[in-house]
Protein backbone atom coordinates (compact mmCIF):
# COMPACT_ATOMS: atom_id res chain seq x y z
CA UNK A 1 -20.34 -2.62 29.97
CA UNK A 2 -20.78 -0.26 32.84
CA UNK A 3 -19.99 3.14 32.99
CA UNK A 4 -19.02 6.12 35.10
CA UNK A 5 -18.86 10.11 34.62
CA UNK A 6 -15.57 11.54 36.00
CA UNK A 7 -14.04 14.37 35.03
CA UNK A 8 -10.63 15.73 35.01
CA UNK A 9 -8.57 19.32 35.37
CA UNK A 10 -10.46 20.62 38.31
CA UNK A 11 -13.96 19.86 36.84
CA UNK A 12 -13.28 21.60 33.45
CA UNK A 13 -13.82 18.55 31.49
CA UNK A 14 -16.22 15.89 32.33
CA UNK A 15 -15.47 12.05 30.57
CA UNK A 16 -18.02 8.40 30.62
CA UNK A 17 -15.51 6.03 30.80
CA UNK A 18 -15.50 2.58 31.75
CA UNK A 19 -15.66 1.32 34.86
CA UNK A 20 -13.71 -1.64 34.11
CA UNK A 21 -10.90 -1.57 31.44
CA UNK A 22 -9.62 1.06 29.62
CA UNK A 23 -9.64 4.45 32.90
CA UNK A 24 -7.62 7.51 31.95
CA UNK A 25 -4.77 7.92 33.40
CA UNK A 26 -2.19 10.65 34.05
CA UNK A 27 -0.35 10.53 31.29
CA UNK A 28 -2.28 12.23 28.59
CA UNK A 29 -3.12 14.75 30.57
CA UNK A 30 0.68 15.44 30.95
CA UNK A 31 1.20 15.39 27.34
CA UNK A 32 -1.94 17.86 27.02
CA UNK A 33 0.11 19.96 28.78
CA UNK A 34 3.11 20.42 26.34
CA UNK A 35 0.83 20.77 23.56
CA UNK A 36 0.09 24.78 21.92
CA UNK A 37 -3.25 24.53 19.46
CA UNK A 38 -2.61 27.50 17.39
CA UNK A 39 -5.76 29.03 16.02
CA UNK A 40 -7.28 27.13 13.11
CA UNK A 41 -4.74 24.56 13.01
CA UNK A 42 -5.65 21.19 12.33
CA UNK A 43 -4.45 18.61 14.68
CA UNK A 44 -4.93 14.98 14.77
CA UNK A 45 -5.01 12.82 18.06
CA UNK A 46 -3.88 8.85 17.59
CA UNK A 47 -4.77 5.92 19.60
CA UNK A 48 -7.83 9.07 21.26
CA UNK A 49 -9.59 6.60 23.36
CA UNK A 50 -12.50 8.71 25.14
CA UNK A 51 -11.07 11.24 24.30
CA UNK A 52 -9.24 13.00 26.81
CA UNK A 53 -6.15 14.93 24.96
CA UNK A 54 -8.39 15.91 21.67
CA UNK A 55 -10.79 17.71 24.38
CA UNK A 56 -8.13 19.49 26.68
CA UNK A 57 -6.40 20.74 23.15
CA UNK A 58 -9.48 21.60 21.88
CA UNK A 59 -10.45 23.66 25.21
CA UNK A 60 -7.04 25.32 25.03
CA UNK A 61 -8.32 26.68 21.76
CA UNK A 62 -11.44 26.42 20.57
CA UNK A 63 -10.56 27.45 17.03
CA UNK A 64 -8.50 24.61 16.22
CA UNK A 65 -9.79 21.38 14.63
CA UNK A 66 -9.47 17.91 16.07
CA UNK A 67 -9.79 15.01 14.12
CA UNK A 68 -9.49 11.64 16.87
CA UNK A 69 -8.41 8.87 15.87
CA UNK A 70 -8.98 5.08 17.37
CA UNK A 71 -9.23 1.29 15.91
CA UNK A 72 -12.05 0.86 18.89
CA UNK A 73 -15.01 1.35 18.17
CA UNK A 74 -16.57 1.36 21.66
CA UNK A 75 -13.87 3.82 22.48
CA UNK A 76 -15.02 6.03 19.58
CA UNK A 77 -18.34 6.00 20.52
CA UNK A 78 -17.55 7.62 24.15
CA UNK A 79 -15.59 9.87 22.93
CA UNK A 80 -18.02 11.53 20.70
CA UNK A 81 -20.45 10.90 24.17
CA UNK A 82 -17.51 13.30 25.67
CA UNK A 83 -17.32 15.74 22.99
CA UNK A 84 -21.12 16.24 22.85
CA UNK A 85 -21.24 16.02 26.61
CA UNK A 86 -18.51 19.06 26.95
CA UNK A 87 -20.17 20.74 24.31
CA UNK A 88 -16.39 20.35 22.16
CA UNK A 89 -16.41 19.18 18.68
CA UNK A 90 -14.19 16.64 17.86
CA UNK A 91 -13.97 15.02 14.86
CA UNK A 92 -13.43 11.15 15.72
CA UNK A 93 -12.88 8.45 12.98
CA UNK A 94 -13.39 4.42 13.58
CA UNK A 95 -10.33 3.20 12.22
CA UNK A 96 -7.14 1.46 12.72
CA UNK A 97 -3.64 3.36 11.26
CA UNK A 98 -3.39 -0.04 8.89
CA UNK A 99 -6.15 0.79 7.45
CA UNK A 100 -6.41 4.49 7.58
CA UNK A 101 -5.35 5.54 4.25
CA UNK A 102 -8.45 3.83 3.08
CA UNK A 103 -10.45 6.42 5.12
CA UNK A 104 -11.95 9.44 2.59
CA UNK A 105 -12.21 12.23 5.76
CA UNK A 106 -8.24 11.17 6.44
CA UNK A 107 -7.06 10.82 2.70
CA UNK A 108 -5.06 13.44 1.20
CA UNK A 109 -5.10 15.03 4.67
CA UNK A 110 -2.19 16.50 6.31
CA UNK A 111 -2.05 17.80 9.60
CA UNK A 112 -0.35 20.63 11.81
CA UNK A 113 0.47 18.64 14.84
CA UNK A 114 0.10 15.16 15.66
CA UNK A 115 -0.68 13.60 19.50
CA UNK A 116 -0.99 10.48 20.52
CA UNK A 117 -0.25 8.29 23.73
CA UNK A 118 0.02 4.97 22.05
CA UNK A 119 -0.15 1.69 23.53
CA UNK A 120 2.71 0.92 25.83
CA UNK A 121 3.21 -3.01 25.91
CA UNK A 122 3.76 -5.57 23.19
CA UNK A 123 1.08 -8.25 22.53
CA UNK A 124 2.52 -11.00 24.80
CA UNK A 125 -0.13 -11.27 27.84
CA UNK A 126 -3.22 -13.15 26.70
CA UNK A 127 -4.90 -12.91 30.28
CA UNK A 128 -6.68 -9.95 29.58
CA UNK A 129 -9.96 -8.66 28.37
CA UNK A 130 -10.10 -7.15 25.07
CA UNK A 131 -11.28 -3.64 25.71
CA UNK A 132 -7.44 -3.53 27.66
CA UNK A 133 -5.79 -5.02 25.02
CA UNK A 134 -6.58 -2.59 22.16
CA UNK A 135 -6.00 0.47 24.97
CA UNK A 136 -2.80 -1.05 26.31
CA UNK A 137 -0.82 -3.74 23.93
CA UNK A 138 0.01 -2.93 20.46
CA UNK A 139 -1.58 -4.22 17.65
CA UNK A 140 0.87 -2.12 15.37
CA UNK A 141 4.68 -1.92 15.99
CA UNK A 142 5.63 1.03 17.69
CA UNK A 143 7.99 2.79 14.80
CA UNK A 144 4.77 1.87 11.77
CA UNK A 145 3.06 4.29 14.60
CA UNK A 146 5.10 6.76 14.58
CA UNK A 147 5.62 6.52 10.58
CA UNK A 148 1.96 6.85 10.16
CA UNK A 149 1.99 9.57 12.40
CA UNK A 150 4.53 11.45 10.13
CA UNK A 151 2.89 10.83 6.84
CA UNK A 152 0.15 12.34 8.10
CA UNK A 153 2.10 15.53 9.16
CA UNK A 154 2.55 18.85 7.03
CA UNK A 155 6.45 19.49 6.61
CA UNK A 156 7.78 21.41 9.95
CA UNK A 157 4.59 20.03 11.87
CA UNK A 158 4.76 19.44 15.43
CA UNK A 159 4.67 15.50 16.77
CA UNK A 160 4.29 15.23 20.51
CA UNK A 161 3.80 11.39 22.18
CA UNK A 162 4.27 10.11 25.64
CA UNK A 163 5.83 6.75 25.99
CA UNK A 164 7.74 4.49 28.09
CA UNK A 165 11.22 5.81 29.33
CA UNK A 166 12.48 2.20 28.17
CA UNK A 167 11.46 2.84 24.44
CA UNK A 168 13.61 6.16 24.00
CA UNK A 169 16.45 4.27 21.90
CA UNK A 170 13.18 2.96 19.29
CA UNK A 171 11.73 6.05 19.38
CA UNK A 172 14.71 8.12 18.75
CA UNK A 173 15.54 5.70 15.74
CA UNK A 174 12.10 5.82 14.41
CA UNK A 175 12.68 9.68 13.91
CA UNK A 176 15.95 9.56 12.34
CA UNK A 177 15.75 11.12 8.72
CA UNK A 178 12.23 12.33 9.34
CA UNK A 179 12.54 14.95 12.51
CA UNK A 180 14.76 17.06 14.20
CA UNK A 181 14.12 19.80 16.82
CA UNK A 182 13.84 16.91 19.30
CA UNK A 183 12.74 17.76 22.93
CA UNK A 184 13.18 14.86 25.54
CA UNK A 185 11.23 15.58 28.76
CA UNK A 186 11.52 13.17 31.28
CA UNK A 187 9.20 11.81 33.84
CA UNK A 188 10.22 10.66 37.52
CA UNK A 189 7.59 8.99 39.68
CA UNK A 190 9.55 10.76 42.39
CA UNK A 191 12.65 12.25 43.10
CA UNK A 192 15.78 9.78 43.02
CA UNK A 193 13.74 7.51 40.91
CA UNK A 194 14.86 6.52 37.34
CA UNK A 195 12.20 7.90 34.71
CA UNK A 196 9.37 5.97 33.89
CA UNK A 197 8.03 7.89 30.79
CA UNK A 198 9.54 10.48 28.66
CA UNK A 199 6.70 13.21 26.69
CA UNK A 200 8.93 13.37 22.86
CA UNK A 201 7.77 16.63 20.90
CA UNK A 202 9.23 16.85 17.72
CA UNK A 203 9.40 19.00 14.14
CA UNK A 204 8.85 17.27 10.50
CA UNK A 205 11.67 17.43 8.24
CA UNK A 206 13.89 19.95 11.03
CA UNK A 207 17.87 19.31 11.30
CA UNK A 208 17.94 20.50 14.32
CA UNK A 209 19.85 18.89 17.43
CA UNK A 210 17.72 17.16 20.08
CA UNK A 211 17.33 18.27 23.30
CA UNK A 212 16.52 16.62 27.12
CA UNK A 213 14.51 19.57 29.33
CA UNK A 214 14.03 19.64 32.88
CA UNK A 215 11.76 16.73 33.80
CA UNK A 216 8.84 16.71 35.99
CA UNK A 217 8.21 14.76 39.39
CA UNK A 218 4.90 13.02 40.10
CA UNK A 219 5.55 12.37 43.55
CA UNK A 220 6.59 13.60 46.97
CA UNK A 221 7.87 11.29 48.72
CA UNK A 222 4.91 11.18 50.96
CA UNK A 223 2.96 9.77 48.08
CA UNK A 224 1.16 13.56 47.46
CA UNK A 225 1.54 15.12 44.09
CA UNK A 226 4.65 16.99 43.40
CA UNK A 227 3.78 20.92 42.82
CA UNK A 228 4.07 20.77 39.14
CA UNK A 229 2.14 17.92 38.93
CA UNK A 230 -0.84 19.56 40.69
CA UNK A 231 -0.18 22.62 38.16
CA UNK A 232 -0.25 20.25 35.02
CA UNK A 233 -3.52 17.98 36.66
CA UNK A 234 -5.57 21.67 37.31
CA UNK A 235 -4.47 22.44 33.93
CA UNK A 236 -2.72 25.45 34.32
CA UNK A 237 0.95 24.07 33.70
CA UNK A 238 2.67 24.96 30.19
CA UNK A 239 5.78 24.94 28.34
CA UNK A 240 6.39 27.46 25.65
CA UNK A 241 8.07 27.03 22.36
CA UNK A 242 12.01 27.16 23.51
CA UNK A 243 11.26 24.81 26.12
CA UNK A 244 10.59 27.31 29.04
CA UNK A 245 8.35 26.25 32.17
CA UNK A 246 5.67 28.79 32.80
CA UNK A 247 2.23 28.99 34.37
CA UNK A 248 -0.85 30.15 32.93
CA UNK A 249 -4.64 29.12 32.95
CA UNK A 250 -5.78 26.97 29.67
CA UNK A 251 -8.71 28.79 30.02
């Protein structure tokens, strides 16, 4: 497999990633952005591939610890690359959420927030190599995810995911009983366009009514980025606790 070094928000964080399969994308860097380490709080990334959210959160505070999380093993190994490269510690664990209870350094372990960008599609292409099927198709059904994703989370923790706009009715039933404080945010690929992918942050074991927050544009409609979206990929676009858009460096 062949490699390249890229790096994302303006240069702050440099990532080896394959040239051919699995390439970040935008969209954990746009979850990145709605997520607030707090200082020493333990947060676990799912599905971390090389590791682009567990860095960003762990640059945004350096205090915190993150534990990533992936059932590929060549994915695991770049990501610690990453982590050692940026000079980040990241905890990162070789396992798939079937099988992670097995796992001593994730047993008995519960966490402050949870992140993850899983999978989007269901396993129905078989035209495709296997490094893109384990980033892209799930091997697990999307609401066993998001269960696992809640036993692992201390009461009142914080889950945040991005996902398909299509899968809001699953993942909205997936959380019944277990969260509340719901924030929908949508995502547009441009203005006058139906949303494509909605970022769902949630609160363990809150009664709280959900909520759907402004969304964000990706595009002009001359293809550029959208202002916000140039904020969120220089990393200095945030949303505080009640929801608020504001700007500050992650720095």
């Amino acid at each position: 497999m062949e490699y390249s070094t890229d790096s994302v928000l303006n240069g702050k964080i440099k990532l080896v990633q394959p040239q051919n399969g699995y390439r970040v994308a935008i969209d954990p860097i746009i979850l990145s952005s709605f997520v607030h380490p707090r200082r020493n709080q333990k947060i676990l990334d799912v599905g971390c591939g090389v590791g682009t959210i567990s860095l960003i959160l762990k640059m945004k505070e350096i205090s915190s610890e993150i534990t990533a999380l992936d059932v590929d093993k060549t994915m695991c190994e770049i990501c610690r690359q990453n982590s050692a490269i940026n000079s980040l510690h990241i905890n990162v664990i070789n396992v798939g959420i079937e099988n992670a209870k097995e796992n001593l350094s994730l047993k008995n372990k519960l966490f402050d927030q949870i992140v993850t960008n899983p999978p989007f599609f269901s396993q129905k292409s078989s035209r495709i190599s296997e490094t893109k099927r384990l980033a892209n198709f799930e091997t697990v059904n999307l609401s066993d995810w998001i269960l696992f994703c809640f036993k692992k989370l201390k009461n009142e923790g914080i889950f945040s995911m991005i996902h398909k706009a299509s899968r809001i009715d699953d993942i909205l039933y997936s959380l019944r009983g277990i969260a509340g404080s719901v924030q929908l945010i949508p995502i547009f690929p441009k203005i006058n366009c139906e949303a494509n992918r909605v970022v769902i942050i949630a609160k363990k074991s809150s009664k709280t009514e959900t909520r759907i927050l402004q969304g964000i544009v990706v595009h002009e409609d001359n293809g550029d980025y959208s202002k916000t979206m140039d904020e969120i990929l220089s990393g200095k676009f945030l949303v505080d606790d009640v929801g608020k858009s504001k700007v500050k460096t992650l720095l």
